[in-house]
Structure formats: C-alpha cells, structure tokens
Protein backbone atom coordinates (compact mmCIF):
# COMPACT_ATOMS: atom_id res chain seq x y z
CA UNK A 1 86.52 -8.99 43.27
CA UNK A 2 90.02 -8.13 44.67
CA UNK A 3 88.72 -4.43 45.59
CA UNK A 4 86.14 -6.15 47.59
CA UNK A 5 85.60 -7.51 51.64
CA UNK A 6 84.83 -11.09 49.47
CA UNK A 7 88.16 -11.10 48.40
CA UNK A 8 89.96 -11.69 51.45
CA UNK A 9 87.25 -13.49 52.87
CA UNK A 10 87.48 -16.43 50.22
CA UNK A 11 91.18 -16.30 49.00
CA UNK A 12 92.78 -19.54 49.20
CA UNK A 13 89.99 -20.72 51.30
CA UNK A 14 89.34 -23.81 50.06
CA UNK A 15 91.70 -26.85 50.82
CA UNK A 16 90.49 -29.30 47.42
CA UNK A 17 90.23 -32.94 49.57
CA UNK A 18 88.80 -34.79 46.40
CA UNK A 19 90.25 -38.01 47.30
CA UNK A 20 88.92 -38.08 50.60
CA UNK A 21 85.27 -38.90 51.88
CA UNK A 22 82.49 -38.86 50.97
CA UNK A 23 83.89 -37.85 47.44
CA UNK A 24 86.57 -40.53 47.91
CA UNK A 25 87.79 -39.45 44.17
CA UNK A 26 90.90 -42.08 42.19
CA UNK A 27 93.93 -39.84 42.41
CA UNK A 28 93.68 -39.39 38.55
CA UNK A 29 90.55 -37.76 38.23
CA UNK A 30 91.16 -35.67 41.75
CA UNK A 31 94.77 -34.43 40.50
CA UNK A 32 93.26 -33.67 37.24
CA UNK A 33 90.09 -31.40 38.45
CA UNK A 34 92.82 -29.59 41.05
CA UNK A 35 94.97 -28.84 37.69
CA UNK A 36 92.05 -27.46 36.31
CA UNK A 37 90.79 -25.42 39.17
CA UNK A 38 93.83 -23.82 39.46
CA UNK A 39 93.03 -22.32 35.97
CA UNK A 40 89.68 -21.39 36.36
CA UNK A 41 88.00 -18.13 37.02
CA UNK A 42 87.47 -19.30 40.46
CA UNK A 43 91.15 -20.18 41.33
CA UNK A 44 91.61 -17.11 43.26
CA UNK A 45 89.42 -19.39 45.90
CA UNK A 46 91.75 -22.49 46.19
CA UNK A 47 93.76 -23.53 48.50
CA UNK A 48 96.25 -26.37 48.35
CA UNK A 49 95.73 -29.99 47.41
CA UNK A 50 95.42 -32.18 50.31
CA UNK A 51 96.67 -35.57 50.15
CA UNK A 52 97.81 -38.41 52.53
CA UNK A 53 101.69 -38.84 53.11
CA UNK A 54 101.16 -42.43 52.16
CA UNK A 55 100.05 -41.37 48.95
CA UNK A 56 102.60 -38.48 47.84
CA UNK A 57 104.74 -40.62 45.72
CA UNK A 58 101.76 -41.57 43.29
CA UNK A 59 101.71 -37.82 42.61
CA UNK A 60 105.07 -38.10 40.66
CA UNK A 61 103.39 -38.75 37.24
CA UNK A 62 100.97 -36.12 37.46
CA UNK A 63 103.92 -33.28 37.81
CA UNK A 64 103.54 -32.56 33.78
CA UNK A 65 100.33 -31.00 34.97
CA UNK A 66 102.10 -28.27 36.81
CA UNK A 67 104.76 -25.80 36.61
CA UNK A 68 107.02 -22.98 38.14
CA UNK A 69 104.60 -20.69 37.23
CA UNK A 70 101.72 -22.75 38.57
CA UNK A 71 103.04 -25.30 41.10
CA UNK A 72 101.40 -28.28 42.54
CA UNK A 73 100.59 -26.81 46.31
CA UNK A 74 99.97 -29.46 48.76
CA UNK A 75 98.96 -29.53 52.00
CA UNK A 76 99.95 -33.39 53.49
CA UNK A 77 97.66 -35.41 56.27
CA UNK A 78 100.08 -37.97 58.21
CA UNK A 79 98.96 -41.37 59.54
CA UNK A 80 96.70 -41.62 62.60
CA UNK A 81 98.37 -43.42 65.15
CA UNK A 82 97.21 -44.48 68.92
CA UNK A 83 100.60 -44.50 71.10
CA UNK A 84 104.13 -41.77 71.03
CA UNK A 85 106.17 -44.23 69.54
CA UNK A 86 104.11 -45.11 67.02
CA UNK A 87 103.75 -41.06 66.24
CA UNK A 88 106.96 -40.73 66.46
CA UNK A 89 107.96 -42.99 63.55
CA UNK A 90 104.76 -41.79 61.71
CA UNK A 91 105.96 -38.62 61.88
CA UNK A 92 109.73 -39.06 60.85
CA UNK A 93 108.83 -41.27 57.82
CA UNK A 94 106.29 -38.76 57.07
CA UNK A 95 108.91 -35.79 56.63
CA UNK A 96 111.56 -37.90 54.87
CA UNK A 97 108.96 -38.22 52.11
CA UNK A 98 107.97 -34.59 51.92
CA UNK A 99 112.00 -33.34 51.72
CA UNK A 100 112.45 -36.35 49.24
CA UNK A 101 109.28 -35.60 47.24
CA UNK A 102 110.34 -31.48 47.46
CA UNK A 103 114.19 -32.15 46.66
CA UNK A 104 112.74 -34.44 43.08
CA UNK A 105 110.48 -32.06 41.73
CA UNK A 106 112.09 -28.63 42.88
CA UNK A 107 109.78 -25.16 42.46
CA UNK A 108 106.97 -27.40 40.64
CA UNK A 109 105.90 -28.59 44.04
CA UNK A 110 104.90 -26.48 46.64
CA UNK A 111 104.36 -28.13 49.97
CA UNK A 112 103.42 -25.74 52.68
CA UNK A 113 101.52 -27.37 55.14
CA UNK A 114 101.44 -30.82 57.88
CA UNK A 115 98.20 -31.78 59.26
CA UNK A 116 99.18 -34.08 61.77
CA UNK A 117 96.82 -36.34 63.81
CA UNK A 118 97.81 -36.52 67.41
CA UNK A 119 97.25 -40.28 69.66
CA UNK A 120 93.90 -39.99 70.76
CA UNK A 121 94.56 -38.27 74.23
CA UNK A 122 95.14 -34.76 75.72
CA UNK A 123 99.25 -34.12 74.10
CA UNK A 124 102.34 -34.58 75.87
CA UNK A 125 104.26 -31.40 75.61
CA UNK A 126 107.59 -33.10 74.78
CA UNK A 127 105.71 -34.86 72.06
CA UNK A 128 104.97 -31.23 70.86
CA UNK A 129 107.82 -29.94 71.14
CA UNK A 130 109.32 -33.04 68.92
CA UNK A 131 107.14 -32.41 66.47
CA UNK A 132 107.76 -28.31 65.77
CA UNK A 133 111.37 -28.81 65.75
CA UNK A 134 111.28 -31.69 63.22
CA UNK A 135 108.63 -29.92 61.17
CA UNK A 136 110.28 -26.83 61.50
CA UNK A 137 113.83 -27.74 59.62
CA UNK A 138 111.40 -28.37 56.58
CA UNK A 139 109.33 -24.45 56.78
CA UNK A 140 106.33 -26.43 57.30
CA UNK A 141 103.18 -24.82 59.11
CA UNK A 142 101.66 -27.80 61.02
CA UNK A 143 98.08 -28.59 62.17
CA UNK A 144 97.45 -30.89 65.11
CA UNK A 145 94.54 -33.16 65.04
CA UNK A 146 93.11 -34.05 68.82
CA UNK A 147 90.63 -37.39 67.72
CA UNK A 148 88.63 -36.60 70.63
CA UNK A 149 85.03 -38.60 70.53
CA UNK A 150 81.86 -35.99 71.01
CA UNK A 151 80.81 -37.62 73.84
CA UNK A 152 80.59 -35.95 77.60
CA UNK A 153 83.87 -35.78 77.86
CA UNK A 154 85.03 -33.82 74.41
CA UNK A 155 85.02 -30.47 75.74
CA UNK A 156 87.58 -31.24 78.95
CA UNK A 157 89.62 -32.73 76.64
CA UNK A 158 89.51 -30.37 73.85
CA UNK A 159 90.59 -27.38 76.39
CA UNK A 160 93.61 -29.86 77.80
CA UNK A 161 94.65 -29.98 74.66
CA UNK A 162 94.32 -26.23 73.73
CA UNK A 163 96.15 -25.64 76.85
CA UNK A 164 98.92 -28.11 75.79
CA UNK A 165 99.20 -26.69 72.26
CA UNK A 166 99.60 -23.09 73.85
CA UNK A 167 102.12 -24.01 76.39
CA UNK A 168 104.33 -25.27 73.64
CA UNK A 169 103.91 -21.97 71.49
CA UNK A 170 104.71 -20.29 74.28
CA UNK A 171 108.04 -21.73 74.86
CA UNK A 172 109.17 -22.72 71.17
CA UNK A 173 109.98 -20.75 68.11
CA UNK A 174 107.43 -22.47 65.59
CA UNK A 175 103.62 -22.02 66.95
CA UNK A 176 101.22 -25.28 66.00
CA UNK A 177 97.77 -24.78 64.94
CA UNK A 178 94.58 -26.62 65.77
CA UNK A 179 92.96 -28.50 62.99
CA UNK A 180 88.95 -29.01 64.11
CA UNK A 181 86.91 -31.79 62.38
CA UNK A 182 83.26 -30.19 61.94
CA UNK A 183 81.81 -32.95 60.22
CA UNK A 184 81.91 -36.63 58.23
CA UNK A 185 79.56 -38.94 56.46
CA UNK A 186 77.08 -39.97 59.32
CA UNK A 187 75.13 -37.40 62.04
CA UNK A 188 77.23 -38.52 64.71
CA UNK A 189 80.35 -37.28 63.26
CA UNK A 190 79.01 -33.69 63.46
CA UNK A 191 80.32 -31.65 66.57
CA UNK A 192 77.28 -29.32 67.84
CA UNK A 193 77.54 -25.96 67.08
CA UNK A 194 77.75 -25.25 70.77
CA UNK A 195 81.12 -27.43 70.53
CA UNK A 196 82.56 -25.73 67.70
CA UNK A 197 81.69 -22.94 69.46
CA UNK A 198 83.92 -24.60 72.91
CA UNK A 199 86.58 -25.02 69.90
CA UNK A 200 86.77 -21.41 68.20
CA UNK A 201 86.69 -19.39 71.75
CA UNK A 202 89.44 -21.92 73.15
CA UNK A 203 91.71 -21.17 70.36
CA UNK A 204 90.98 -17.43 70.64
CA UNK A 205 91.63 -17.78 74.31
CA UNK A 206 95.23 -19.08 73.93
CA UNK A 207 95.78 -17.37 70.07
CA UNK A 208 95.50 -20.52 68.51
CA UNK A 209 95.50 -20.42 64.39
CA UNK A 210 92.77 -22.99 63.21
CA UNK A 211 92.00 -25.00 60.07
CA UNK A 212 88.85 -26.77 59.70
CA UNK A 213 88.20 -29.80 57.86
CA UNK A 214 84.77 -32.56 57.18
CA UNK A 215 81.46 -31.41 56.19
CA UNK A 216 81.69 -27.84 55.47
CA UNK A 217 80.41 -28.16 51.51
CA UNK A 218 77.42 -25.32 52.18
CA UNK A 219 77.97 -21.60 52.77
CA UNK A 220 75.18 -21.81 55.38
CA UNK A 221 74.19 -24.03 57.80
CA UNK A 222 71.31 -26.53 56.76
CA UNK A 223 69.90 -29.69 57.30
CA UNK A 224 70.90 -32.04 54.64
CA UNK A 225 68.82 -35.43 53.86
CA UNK A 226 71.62 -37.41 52.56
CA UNK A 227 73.27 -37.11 56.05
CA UNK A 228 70.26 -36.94 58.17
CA UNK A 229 71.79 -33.69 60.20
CA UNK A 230 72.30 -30.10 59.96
CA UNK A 231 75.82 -29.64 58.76
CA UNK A 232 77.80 -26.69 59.34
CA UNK A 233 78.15 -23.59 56.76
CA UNK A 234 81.62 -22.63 56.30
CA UNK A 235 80.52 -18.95 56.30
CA UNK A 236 79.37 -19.48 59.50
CA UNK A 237 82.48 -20.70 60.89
CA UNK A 238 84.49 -18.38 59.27
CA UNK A 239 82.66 -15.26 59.95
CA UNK A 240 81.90 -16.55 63.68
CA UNK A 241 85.80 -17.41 64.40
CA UNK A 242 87.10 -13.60 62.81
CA UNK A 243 84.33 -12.12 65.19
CA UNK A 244 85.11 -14.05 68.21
CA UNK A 245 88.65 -12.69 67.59
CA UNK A 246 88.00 -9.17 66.62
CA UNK A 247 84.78 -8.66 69.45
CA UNK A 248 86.07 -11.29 72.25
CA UNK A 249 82.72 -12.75 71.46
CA UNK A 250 81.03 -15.46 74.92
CA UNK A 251 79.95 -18.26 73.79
CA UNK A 252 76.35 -18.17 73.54
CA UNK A 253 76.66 -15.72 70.80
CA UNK A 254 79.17 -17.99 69.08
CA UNK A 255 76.84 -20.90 69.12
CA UNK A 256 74.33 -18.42 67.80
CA UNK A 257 76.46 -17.33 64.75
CA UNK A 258 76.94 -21.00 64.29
CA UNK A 259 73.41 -22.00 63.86
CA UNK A 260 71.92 -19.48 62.00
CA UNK A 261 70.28 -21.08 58.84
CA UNK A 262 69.49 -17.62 57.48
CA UNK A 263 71.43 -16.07 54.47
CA UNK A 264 70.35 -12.57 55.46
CA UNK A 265 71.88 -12.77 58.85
CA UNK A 266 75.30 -12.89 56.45
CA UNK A 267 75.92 -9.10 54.46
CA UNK A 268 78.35 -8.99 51.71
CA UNK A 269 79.71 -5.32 51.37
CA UNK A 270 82.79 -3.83 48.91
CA UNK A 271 83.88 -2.79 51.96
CA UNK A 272 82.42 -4.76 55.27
CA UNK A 273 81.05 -8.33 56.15
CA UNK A 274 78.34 -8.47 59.11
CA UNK A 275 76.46 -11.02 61.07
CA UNK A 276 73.63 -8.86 62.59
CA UNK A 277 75.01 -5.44 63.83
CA UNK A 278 78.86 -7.01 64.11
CA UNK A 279 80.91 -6.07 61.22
CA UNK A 280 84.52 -6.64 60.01
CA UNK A 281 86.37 -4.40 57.34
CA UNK A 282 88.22 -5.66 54.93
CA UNK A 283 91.70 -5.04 56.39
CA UNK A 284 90.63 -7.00 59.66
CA UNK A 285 89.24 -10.17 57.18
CA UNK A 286 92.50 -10.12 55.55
CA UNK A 287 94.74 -9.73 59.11
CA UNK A 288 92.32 -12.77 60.78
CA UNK A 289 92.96 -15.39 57.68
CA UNK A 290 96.65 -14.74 57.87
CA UNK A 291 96.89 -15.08 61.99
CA UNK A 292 93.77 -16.94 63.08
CA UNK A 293 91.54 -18.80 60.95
CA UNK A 294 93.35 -20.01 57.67
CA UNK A 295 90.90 -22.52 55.77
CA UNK A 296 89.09 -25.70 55.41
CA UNK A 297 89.12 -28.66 53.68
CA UNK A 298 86.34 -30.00 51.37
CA UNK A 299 86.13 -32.88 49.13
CA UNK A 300 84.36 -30.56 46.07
CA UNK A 301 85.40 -27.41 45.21
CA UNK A 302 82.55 -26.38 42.82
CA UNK A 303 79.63 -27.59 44.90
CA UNK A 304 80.33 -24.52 47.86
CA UNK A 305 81.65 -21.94 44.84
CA UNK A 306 77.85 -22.68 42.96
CA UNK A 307 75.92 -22.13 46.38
CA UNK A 308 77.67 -19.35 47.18
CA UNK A 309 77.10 -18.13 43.40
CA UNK A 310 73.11 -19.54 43.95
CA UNK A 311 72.46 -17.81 46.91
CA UNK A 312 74.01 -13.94 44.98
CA UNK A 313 76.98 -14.09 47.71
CA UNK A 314 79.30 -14.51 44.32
C-alpha cells in the first residue's frame, strides 16, 4: 500500500473523535479502541486522538496504554466561547493544560494540534494574532473554528473570515488553518455541497490549510436514513479540495465533485487518483495533505475503513 497513490491519500487521515457525537463514546472504551487502532493493520490510516481540553487530565490513567515507541497523539478542541475576553481566558487555560499535561508524561504524549473555536463572528485580527503567538511558544499547529449558522448570511461571513485568517498569515510567522464543520446529528447541521464548495475555493484563494470535522463517516456521498440527509463523503472532499488546488478549479465544478454519489466517478490507481478526466499523481496527493488539506475528524474509525474496503477502494 505504501508504493501506491492510496497511500498518501489516506495516511493519517483519520482524526479518531470517539467521544464525541453521535458516537458520544465513555473515555474508557474510546481511549481503549484508539490504543488498539494504533496497532492494527489499518493504523497507517489514523490520525491523532481528539479530545476536549476540559477533558485532558482524565487521560492520565490511560498513559500505560502508550509508549515512546507508540505515543498517545492528540489533537485538543478548546471551549466555545461567545465574547474576546471570554476566548481569551479559554484559550490561556487551555495551553497551561497542554504544556502541563506534555511536561508530566514526556515523549509518551504527543500533542500536535489546537482546534480552536472562534466567538461566533467574522475574527478580530488582534485576536488572531494573540492566539498564533501564544500557540506558537508550545509548536502547536492550530485550527480556527468560525460557528457561522448556514443561513443567508454564511457565505459573507465565511469569506470575512477567510480574509481575516489570511491577513494574519500574511503578517505573522505561524499561519492558522481553517477547521470546516461538514456535518452533525440532524439535516440542518449539514452545509450544502455548494457551501463547502464557497469553503474549499476560499481557502485555496488565500492558501488556507483546512481540516474538516462532523459527518464525514462514508467515502461517498449518500443519503443516509438515520439522519434524513445526504451527508458528505470524505473522498469527495478530499479529492475535490487537492483538485481545486492543483487545477484552480470554479466553483460549479467543485459543487459537482461534491455531490457525486457515484463510486466510479472516483479511480484508484498505483500511481494516479481521478474524478472524471482530472487526475493527481501521487507526489501531488502527498505535497496537498502536507500544505492544504490535512484531515478530518470522525467519531468511528472502522465504519469509513469497512466502506472503503466494501466498495474494493481498500
């Protein structure tokens, strides 16, 4: 699999959220399955263990299950908050527990990503700039979280807040990424492929890195009963964001790669992926995970491994 266009494709792409919804796994039994997906012939596939900051000391008795040799790799979700001060104390307390919780347990634990949720408004660039410096003292990469509604306004704001994101990279040494929430566990809390679409060409617009997160558990995109929507395939995402990149894609064929519900759109080559007639090699998968489109989070890790491994992608 490593010799393959797969390989690059799926490495580490899988952020295990088990103790988040619908899933909403005890810590025991999530920490446990993540300890044993990290040793199964699938591994090569997962990403960190997500957890909220308010949780990471309930971790401490679960260390046994890791090592030097196979650390406990988290990525950490701070507190929402609505207003800067309250942010700004969110994110302060939030640190002190990661460099506390990284000092304890040494090269067991592995923390290498933030995923911070912003107020719920277009970002103040000094609040940006606040949080890369903090952030930055600890060699975390950070993802910021706009809770935007999807209502007629969510696309004006979502580009403000692009904007703001790039206008801070642009002037500061550490670069934030843009965390997009494709899903959740009702149909309203699904963005429309022609917004994720508004999302993925903003961020290529203004070299944006995005993570995903919510309701990408299917390779493809398909209507699901227990929802009572379409939800979003995470090969669709993935292969639609590397193409935007690599082909400057518009929109409308974006939106397109978004909502196709067909398997055989998707080709899986040793050497080439392709929607259609657009392709990307290998070396191009690989150089897009690393700089644009880094991975999502998803509350089961074997339920998107056996589709892909149903539908003869794996």
């Amino acid at each position: 699999m490593q010799h393959t266009s797969l390989y690059p494709f799926l490495h580490q792409l899988i952020d295990y959220a088990g103790m988040f919804p619908p899933t909403n796994l005890p810590l025991d039994e999530a920490i446990h399955n993540y300890a044993s997906y990290q040793r199964n012939q699938d591994s090569w596939m997962l990403g960190p263990f997500i957890i909220s900051e308010s949780r990471l000391e309930e971790l401490n008795p679960y260390l046994t299950l890791f090592s030097k040799e196979q650390p406990l790799t988290l990525s950490v979700v701070g507190t929402k908050t609505s207003n800067p001060t309250d942010y700004h104390k969110s994110l302060q307390s939030c640190l002190e527990k990661i460099d506390g919780f990284r000092k304890r347990h040494g090269e067991v634990v592995q923390i290498t990503t933030l995923e911070m949720p912003l107020p719920p408004y277009v970002p103040d660039i000094n609040l940006l700039a606040i949080t890369s410096q903090k952030t930055m003292k600890l060699g975390l990469q950070i993802y910021c979280e706009v809770p935007i509604p999807f209502n007629n306004e969510w696309e004006e704001t979502l580009l403000k807040s692009l904007n703001a994101i790039a206008a801070h990279n642009n002037d500061n040494p550490l670069s934030l990424g843009f965390k997009l929430r494709t899903g959740g566990v009702t149909a309203d809390s699904f963005p429309t492929p022609k917004q994720v679409a508004a999302a993925i060409k903003g961020c290529q617009e203004r070299n944006l890195t995005m993570k995903f997160t919510a309701g990408l558990h299917h390779p493809i995109r398909m209507y699901r009963e227990e929802i009572g929507a379409k939800m979003h395939g995470f090969i669709n995402v993935f292969v639609a964001g590397m193409l935007t990149h690599l082909y400057q894609l518009d929109l409308e064929t974006i939106e397109n790669i978004l909502s196709d519900e067909d398997v055989n759109s998707f080709t899986f080559h040793w050497d080439e992926i392709s929607w259609r007639d657009l392709k990307l090699t290998g070396s191009e998968i690989k150089n897009l995970r690393q700089s644009a489109l880094r991975s999502y989070g998803c509350c089961s890790f074997n339920e998107p491994c056996e589709d892909m491994k149903s539908l003869k992608i794996l």
